[in-house]
N, C-alpha and C. Protein backbone atom coordinates (compact mmCIF):
# COMPACT_ATOMS: atom_id res chain seq x y z
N UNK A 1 24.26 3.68 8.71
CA UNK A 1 23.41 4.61 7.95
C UNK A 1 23.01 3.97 6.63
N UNK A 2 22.06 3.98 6.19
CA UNK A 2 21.46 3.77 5.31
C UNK A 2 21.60 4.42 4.04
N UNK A 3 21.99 3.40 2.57
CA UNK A 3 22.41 4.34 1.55
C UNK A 3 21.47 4.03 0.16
N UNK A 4 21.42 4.56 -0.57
CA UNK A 4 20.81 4.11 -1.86
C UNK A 4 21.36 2.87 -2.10
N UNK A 5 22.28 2.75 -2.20
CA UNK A 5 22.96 1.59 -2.13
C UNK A 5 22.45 0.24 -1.48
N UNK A 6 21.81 0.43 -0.56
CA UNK A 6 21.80 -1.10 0.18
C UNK A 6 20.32 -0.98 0.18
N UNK A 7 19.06 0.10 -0.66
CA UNK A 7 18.24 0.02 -0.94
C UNK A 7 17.89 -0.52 -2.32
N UNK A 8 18.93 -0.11 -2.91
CA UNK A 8 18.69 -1.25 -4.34
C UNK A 8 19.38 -2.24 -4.31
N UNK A 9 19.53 -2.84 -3.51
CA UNK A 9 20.16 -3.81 -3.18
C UNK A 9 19.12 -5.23 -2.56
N UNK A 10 18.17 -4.29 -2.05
CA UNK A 10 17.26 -4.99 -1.41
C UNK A 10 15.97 -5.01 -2.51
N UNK A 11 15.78 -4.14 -3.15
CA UNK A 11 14.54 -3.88 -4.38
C UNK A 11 15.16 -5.21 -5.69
N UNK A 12 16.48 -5.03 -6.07
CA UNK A 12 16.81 -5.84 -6.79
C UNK A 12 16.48 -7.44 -6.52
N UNK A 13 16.75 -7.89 -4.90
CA UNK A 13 16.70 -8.71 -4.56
C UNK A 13 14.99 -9.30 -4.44
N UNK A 14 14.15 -8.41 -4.39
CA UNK A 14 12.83 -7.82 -4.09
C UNK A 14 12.05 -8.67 -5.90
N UNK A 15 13.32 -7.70 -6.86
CA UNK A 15 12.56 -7.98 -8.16
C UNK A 15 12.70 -9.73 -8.75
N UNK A 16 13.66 -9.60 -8.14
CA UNK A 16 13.92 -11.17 -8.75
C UNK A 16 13.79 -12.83 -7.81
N UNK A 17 12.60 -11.97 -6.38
CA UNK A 17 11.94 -13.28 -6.04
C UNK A 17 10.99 -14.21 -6.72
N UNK A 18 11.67 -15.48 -6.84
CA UNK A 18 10.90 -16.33 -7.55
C UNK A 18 10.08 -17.55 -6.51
N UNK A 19 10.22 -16.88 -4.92
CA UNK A 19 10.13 -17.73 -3.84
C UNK A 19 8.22 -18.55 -4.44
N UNK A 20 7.39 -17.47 -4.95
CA UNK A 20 6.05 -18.40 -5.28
C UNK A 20 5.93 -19.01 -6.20
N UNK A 21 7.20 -19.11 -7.09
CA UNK A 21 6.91 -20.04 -8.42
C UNK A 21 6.32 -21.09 -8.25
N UNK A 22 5.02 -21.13 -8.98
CA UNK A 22 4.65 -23.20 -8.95
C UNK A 22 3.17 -22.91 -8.28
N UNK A 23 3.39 -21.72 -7.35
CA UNK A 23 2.22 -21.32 -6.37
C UNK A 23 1.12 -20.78 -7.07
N UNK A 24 1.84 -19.91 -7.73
CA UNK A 24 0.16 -18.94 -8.18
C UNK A 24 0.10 -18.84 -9.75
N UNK A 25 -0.96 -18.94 -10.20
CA UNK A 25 -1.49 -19.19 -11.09
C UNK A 25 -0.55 -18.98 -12.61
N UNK A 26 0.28 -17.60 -12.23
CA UNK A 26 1.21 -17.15 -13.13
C UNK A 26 2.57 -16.76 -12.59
N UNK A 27 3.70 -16.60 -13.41
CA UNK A 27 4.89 -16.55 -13.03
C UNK A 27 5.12 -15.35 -12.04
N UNK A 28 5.58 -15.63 -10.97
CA UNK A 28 5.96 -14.23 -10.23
C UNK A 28 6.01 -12.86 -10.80
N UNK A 29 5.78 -11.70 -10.60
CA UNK A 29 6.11 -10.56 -10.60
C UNK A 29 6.23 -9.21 -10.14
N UNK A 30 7.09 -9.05 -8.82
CA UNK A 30 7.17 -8.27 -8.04
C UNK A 30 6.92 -6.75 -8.53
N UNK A 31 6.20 -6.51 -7.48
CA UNK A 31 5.82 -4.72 -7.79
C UNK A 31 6.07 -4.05 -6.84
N UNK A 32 7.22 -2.69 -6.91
CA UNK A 32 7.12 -2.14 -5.99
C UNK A 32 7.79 -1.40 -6.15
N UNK A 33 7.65 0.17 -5.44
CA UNK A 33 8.15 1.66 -6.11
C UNK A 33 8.24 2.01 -4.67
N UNK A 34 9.56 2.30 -4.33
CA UNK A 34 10.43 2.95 -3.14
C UNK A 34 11.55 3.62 -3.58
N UNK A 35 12.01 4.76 -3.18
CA UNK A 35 13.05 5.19 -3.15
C UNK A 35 13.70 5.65 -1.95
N UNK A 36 14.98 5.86 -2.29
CA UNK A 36 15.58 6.89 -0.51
C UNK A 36 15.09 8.01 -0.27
N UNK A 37 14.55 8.43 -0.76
CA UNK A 37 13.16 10.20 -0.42
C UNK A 37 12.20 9.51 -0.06
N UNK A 38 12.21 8.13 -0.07
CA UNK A 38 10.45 8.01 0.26
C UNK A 38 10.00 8.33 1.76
N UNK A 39 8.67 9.41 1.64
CA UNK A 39 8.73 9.93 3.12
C UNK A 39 6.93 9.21 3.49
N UNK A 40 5.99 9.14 2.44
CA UNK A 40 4.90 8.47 2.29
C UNK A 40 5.07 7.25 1.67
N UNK A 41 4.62 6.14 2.81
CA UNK A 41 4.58 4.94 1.96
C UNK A 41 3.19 4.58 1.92
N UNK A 42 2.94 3.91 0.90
CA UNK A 42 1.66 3.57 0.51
C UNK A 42 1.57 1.73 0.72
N UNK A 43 1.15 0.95 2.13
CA UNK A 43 1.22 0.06 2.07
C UNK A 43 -0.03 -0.88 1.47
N UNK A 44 -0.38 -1.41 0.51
CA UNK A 44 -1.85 -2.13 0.30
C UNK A 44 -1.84 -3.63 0.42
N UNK A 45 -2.02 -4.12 -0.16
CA UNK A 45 -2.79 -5.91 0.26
C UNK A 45 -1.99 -6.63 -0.38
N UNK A 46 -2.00 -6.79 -2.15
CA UNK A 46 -1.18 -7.27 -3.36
C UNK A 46 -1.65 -6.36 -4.53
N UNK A 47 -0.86 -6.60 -5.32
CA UNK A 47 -1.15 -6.02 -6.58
C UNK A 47 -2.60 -6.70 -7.33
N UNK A 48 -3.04 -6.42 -8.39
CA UNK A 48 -3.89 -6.87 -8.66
C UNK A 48 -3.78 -6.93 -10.60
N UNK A 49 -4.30 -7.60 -11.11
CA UNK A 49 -4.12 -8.18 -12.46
C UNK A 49 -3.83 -7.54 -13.30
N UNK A 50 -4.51 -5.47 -13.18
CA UNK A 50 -3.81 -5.10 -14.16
C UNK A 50 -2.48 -4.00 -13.83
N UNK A 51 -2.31 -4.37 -12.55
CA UNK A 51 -0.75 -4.15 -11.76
C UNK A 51 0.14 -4.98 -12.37
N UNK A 52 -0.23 -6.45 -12.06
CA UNK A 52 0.83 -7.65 -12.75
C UNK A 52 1.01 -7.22 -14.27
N UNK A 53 0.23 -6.78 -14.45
CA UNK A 53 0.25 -7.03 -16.11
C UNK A 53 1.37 -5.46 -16.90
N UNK A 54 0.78 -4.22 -16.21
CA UNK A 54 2.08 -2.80 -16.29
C UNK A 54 2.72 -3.01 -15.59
N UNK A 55 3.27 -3.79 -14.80
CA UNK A 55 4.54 -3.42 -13.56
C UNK A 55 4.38 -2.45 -12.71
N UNK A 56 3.24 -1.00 -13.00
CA UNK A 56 3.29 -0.56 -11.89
C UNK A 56 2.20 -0.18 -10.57
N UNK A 57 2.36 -0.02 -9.55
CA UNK A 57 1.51 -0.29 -8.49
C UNK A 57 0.37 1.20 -9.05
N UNK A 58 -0.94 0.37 -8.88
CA UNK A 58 -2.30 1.68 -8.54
C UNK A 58 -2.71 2.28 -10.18
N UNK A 59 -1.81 1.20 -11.20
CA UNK A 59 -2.60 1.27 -12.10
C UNK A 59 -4.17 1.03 -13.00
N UNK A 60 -5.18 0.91 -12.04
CA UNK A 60 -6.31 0.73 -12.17
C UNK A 60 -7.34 1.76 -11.34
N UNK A 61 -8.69 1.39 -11.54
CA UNK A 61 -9.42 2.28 -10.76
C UNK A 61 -9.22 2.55 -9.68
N UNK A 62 -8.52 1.70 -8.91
CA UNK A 62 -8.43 1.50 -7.50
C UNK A 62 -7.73 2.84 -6.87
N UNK A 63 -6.34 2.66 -8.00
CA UNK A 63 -5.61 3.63 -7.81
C UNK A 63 -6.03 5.36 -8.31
N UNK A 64 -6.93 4.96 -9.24
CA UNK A 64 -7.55 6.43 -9.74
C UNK A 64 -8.20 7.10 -8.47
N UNK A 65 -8.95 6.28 -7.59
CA UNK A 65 -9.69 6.14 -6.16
C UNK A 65 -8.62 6.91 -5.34
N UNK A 66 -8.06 6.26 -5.11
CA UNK A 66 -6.41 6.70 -3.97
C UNK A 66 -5.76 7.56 -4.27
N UNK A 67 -5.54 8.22 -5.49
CA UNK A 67 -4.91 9.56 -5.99
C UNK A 67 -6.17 10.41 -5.57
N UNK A 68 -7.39 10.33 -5.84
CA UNK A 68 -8.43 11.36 -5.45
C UNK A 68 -8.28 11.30 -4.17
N UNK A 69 -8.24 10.45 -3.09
CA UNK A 69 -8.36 10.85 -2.00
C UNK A 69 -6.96 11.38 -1.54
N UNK A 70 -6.22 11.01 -1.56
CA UNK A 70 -4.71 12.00 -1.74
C UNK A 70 -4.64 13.62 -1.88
N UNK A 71 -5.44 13.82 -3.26
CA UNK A 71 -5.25 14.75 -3.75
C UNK A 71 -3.89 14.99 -4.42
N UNK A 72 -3.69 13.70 -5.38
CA UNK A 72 -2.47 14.17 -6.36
C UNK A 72 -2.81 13.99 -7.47
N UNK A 73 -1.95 14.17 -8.42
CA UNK A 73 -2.61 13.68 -10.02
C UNK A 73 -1.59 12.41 -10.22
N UNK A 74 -1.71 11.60 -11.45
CA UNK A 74 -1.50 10.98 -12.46
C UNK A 74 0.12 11.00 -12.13
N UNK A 75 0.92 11.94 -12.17
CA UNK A 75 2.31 12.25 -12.61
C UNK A 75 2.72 12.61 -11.29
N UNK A 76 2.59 13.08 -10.11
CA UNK A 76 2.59 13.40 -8.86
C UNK A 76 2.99 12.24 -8.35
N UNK A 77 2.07 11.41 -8.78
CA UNK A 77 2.01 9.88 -8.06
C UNK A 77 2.85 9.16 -8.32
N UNK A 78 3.78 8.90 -9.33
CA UNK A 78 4.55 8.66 -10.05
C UNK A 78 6.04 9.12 -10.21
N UNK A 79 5.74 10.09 -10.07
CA UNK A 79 7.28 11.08 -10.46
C UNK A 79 7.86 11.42 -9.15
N UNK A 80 7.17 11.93 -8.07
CA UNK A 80 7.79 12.56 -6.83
C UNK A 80 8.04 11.20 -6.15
N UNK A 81 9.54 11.25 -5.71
CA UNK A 81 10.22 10.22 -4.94
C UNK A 81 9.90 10.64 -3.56
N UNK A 82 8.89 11.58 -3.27
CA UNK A 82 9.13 11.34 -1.53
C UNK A 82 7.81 10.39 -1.59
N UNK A 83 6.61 10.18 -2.70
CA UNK A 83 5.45 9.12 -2.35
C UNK A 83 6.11 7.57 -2.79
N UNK A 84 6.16 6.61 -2.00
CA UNK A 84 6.19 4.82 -2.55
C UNK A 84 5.19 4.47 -2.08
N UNK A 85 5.47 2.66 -2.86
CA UNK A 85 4.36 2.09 -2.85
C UNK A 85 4.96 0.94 -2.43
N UNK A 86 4.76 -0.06 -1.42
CA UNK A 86 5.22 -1.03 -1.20
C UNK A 86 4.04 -1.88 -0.51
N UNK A 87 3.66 -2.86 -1.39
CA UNK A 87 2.28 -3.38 -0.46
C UNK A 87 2.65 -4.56 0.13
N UNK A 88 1.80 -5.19 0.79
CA UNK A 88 2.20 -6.90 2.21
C UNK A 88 3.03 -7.46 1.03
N UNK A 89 2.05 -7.95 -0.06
CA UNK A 89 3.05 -8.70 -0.75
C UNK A 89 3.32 -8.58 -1.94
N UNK A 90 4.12 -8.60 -3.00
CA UNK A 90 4.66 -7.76 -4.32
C UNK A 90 4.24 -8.45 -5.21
N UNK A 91 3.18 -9.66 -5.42
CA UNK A 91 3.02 -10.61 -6.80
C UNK A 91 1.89 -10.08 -6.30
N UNK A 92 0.74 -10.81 -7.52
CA UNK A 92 -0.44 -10.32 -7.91
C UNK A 92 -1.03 -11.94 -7.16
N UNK A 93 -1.57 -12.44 -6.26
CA UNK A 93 -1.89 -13.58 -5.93
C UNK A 93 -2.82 -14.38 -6.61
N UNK A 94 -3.51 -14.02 -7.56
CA UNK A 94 -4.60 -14.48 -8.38
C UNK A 94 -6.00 -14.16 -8.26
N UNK A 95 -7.17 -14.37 -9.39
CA UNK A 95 -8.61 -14.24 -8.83
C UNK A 95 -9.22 -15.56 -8.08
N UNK A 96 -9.86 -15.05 -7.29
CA UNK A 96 -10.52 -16.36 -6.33
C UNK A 96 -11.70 -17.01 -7.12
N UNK A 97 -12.19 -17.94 -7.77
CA UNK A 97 -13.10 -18.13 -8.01
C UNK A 97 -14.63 -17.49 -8.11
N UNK A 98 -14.89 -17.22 -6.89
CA UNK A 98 -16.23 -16.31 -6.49
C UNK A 98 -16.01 -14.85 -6.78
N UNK A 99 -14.84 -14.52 -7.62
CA UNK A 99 -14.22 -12.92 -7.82
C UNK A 99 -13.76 -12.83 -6.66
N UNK A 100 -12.98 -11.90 -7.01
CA UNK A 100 -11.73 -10.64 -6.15
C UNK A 100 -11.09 -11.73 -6.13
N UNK A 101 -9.78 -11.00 -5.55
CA UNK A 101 -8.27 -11.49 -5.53
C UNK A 101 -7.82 -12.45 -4.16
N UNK A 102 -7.58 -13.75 -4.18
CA UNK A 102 -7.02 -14.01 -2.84
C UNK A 102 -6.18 -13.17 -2.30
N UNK A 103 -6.53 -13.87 -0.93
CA UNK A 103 -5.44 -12.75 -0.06
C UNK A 103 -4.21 -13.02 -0.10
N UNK A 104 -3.61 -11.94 0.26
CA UNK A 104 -2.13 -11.74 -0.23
C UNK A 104 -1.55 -12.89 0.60
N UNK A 105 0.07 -13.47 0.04
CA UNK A 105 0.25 -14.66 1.35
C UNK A 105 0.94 -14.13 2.30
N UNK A 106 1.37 -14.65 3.42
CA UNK A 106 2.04 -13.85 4.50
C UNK A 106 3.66 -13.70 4.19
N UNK A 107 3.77 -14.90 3.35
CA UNK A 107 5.15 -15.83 2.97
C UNK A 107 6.13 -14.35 2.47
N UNK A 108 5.34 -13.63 1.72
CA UNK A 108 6.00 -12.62 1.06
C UNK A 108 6.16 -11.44 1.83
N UNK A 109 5.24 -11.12 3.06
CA UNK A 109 5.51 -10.15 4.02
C UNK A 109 6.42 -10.46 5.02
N UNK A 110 6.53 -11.72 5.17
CA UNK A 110 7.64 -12.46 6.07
C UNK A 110 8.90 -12.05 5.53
N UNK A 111 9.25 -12.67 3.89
CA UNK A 111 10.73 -12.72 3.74
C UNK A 111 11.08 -11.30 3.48
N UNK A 112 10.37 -10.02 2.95
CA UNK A 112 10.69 -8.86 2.55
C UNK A 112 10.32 -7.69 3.12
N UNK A 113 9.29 -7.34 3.92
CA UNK A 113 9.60 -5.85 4.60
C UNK A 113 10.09 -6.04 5.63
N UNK A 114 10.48 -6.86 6.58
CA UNK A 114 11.10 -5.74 7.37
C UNK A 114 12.72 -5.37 6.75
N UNK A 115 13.17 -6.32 5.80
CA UNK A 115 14.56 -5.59 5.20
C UNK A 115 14.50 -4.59 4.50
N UNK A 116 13.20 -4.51 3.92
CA UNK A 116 12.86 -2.80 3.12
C UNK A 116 12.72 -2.00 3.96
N UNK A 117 11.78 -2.35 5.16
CA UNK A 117 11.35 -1.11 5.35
C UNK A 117 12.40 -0.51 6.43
N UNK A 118 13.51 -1.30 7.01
CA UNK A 118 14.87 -1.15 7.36
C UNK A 118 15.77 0.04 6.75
N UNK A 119 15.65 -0.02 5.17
CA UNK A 119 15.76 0.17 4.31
C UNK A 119 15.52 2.31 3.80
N UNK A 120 14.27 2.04 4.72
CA UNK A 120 13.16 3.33 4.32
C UNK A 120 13.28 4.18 6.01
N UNK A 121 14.45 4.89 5.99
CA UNK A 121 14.30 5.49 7.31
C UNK A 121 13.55 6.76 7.20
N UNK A 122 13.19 7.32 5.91
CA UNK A 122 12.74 8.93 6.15
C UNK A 122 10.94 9.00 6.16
N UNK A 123 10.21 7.44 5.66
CA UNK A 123 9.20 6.96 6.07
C UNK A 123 8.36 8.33 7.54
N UNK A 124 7.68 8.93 7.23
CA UNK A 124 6.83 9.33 8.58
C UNK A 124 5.05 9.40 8.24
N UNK A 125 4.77 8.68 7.16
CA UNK A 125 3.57 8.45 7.19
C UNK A 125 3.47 7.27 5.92
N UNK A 126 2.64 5.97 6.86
CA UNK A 126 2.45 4.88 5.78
C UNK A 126 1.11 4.86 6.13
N UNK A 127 0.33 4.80 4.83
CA UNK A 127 -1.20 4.63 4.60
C UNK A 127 -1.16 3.01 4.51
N UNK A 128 -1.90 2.37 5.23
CA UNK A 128 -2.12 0.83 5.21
C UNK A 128 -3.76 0.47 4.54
N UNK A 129 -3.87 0.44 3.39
CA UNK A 129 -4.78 0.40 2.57
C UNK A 129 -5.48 -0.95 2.42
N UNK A 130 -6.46 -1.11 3.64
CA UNK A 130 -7.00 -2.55 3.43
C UNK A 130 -7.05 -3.09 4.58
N UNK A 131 -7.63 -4.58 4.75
CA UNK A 131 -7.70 -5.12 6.14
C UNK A 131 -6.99 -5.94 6.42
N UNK A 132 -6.08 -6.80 5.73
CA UNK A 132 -5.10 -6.95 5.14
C UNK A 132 -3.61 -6.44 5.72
N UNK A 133 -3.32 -5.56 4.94
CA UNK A 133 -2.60 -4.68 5.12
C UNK A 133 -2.36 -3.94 6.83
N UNK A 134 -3.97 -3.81 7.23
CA UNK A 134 -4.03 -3.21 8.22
C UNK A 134 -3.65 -4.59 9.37
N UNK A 135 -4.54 -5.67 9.37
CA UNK A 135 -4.23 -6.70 10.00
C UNK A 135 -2.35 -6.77 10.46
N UNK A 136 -1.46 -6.93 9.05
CA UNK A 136 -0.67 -7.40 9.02
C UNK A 136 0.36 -6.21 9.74
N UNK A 137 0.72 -5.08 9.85
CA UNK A 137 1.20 -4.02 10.22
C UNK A 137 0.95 -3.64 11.85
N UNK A 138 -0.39 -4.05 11.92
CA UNK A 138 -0.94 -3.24 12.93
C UNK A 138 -0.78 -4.71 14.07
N UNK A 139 -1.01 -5.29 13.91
CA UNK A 139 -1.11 -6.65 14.84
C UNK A 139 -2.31 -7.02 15.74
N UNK A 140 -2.33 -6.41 17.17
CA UNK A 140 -2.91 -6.31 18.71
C UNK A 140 -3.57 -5.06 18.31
N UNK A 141 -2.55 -4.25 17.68
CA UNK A 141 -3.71 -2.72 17.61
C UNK A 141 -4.81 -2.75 16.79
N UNK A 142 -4.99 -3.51 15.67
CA UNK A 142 -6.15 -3.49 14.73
C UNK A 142 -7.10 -3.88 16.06
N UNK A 143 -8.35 -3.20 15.32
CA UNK A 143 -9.80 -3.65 15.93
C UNK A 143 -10.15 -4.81 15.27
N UNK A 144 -11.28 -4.56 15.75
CA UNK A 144 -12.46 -5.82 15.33
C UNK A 144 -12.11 -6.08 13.86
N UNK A 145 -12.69 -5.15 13.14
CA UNK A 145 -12.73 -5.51 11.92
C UNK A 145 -11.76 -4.11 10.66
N UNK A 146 -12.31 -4.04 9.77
CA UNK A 146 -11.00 -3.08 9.05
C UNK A 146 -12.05 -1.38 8.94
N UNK A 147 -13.56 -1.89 9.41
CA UNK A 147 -14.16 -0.11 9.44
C UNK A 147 -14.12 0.35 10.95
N UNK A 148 -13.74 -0.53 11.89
CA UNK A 148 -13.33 -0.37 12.80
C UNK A 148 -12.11 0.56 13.11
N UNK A 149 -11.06 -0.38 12.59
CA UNK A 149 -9.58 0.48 12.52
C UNK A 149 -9.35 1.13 11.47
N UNK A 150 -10.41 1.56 10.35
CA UNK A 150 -10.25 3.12 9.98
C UNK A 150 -11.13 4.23 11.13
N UNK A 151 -12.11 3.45 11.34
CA UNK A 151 -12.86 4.92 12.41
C UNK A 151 -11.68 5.22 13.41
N UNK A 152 -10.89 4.35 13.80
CA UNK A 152 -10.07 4.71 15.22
C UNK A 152 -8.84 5.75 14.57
N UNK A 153 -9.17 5.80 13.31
CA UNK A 153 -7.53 6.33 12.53
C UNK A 153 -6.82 7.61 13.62
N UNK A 154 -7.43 8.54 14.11
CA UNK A 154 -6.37 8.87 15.28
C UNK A 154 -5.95 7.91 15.93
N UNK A 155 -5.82 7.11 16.64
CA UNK A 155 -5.14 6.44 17.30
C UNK A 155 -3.93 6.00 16.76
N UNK A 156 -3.75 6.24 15.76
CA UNK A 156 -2.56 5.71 15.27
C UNK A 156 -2.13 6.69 14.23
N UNK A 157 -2.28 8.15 14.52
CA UNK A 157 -1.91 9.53 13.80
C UNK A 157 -0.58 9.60 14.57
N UNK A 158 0.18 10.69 14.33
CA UNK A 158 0.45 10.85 12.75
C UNK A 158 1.29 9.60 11.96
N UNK A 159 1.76 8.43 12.47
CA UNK A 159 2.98 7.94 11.50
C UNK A 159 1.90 6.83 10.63
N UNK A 160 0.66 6.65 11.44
CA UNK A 160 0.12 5.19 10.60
C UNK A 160 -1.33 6.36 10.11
N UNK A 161 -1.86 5.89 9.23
CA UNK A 161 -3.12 6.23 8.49
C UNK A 161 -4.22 5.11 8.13
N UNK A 162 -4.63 4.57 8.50
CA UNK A 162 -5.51 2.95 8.00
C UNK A 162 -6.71 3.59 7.16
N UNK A 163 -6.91 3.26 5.78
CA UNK A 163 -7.80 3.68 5.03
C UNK A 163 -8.14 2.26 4.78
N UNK A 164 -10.19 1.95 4.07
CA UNK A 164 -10.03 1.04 2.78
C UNK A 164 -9.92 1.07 1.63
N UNK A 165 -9.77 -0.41 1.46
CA UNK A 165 -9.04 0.08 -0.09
C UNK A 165 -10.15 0.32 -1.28
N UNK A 166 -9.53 1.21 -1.94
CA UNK A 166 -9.85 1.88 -2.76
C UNK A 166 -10.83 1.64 -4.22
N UNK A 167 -11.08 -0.17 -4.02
CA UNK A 167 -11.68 -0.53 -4.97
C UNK A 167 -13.07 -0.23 -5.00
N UNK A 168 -13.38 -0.06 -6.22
CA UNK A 168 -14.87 0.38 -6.44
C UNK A 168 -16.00 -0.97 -5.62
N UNK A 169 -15.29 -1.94 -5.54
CA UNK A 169 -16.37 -2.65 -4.96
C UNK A 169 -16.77 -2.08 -3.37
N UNK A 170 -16.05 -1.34 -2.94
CA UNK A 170 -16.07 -0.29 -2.01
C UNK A 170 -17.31 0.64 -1.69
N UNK A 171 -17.81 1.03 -3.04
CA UNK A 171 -18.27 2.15 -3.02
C UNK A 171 -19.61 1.96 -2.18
N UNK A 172 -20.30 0.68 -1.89
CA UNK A 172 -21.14 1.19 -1.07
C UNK A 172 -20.73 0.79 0.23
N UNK A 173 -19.63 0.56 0.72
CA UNK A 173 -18.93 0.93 2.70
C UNK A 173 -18.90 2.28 2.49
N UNK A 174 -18.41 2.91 1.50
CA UNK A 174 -18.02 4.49 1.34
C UNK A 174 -19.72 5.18 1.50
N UNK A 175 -20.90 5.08 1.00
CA UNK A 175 -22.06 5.20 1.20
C UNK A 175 -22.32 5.03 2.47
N UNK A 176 -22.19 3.78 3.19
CA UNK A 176 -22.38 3.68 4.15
C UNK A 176 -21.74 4.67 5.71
N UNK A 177 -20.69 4.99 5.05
CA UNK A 177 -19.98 5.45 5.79
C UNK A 177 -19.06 7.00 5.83
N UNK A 178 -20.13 7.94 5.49
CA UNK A 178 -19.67 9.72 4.75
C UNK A 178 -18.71 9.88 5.71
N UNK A 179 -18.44 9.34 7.01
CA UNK A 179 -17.24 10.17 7.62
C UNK A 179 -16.20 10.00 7.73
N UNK A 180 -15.82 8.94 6.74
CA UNK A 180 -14.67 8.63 5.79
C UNK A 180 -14.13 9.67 5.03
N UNK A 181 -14.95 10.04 4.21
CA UNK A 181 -14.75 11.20 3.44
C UNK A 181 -14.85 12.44 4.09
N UNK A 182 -15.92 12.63 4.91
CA UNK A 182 -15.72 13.54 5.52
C UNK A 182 -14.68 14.46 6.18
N UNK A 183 -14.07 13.05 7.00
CA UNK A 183 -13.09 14.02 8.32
C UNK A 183 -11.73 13.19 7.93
N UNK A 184 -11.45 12.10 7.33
CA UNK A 184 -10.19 11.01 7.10
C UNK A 184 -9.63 11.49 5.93
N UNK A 185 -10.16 11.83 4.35
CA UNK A 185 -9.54 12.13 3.83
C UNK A 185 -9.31 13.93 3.51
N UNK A 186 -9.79 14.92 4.19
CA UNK A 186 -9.27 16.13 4.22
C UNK A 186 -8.28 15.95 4.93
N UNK A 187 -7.73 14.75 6.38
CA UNK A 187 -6.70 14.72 7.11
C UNK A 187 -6.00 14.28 6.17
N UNK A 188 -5.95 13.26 5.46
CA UNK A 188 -5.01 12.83 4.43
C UNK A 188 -4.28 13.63 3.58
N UNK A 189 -5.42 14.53 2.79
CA UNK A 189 -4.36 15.79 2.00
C UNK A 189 -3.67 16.30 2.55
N UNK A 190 -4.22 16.87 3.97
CA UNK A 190 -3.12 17.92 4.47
C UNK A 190 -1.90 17.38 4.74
N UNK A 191 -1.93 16.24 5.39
CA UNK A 191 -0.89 15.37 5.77
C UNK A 191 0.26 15.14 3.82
N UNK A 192 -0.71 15.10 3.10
CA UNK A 192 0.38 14.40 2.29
C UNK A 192 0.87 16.07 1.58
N UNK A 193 -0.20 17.01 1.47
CA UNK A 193 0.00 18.50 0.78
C UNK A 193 1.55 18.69 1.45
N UNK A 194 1.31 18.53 3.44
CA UNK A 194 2.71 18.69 3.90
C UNK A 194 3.81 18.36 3.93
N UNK A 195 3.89 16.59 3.21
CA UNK A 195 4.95 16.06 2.68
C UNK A 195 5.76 16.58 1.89
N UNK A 196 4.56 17.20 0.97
CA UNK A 196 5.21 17.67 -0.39
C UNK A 196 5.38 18.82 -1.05
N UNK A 197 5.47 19.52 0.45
CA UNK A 197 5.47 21.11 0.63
C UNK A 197 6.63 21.15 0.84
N UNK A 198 7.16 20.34 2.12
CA UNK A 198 8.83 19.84 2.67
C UNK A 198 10.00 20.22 1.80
């Protein structure tokens, strides 16, 4: 059985990987908010620069994005231990030249979830935020591409949710695509309203 105990055990171990030193641009710094209530996990891609920079995950627009479609606030997101955040990989990987962030490396999804998410038995709904994310989780089941395996998002109701992510560079797939908003994220509130009704 699984205890707080051998979950901070694994987060500790989590905070003080230095496995990419030398690799990316700046010194490691793992991000990631789990607890033993966690019943929603929030899986995304990597952190991003001004994640690295507060320590905590969805501090930017991105995340202002992902609380609206949620339907939580600011302090909700934050404070209630049944929502975490644990994304592929816990450092911020750097900006790519041409903008946005390289992709996350695998190196870090290799050595650390499956001992977390081992870790996370009360888990019954992880949002996989990205293509990325979705790729890496989903395997054989992802589609073609990542608007693909959000349109299919029943198929993988209720324990998986595949959204994209939330960055404003987004906003015109989200244009392109109203039944995102439409029919995916009213399923989302209810789903998370019922978490946190529990």
């Amino acid at each position: 059985m699984t205890t707080s105990t051998d979950l901070e055990a694994v987060l500790a171990d989590i905070r003080a990987c230095r496995a990419c030193l030398g690799q990316l641009p700046h010194t490691p710094r793992p991000v990631v908010h789990v607890f033993p209530e966690t019943r929603l996990l929030i899986c995304g891609q990597a952190p991003g620069r001004r994640v690295h920079e507060s320590g905590r995950p969805f501090t930017d627009p991105s995340g202002d994005r992902l609380r609206d479609w949620m339907g939580v606030d600011y302090e909700t997101f934050y404070a209630d231990r049944r929502l975490g955040v644990a994304a592929q990989a816990f450092c911020y990987p750097g900006t790519a030249p041409k903008g946005g962030d390289y992709p996350p490396p695998r190196r870090c999804a290799e050595l650390w979830r499956p001992r977390l998410l081992e870790q996370l038995p009360r888990v019954e709904l992880t949002l996989l935020v990205g293509g990325y994310a979705q790729a890496w989780a989903l395997g054989d089941r992802a589609k073609r591409d990542m608007t693909a395996t959000v349109a299919a998002w029943r198929d993988y109701a209720p324990a998986i949710l595949p959204l994209p992510h939330p960055s404003w560079r987004n906003t015109a797939w989200l244009k392109r695509n109203p039944w995102f908003e439409a029919e995916v994220v009213p399923y989302l509130q209810d789903r998370v309203r019922s978490i946190l009704a529990a």
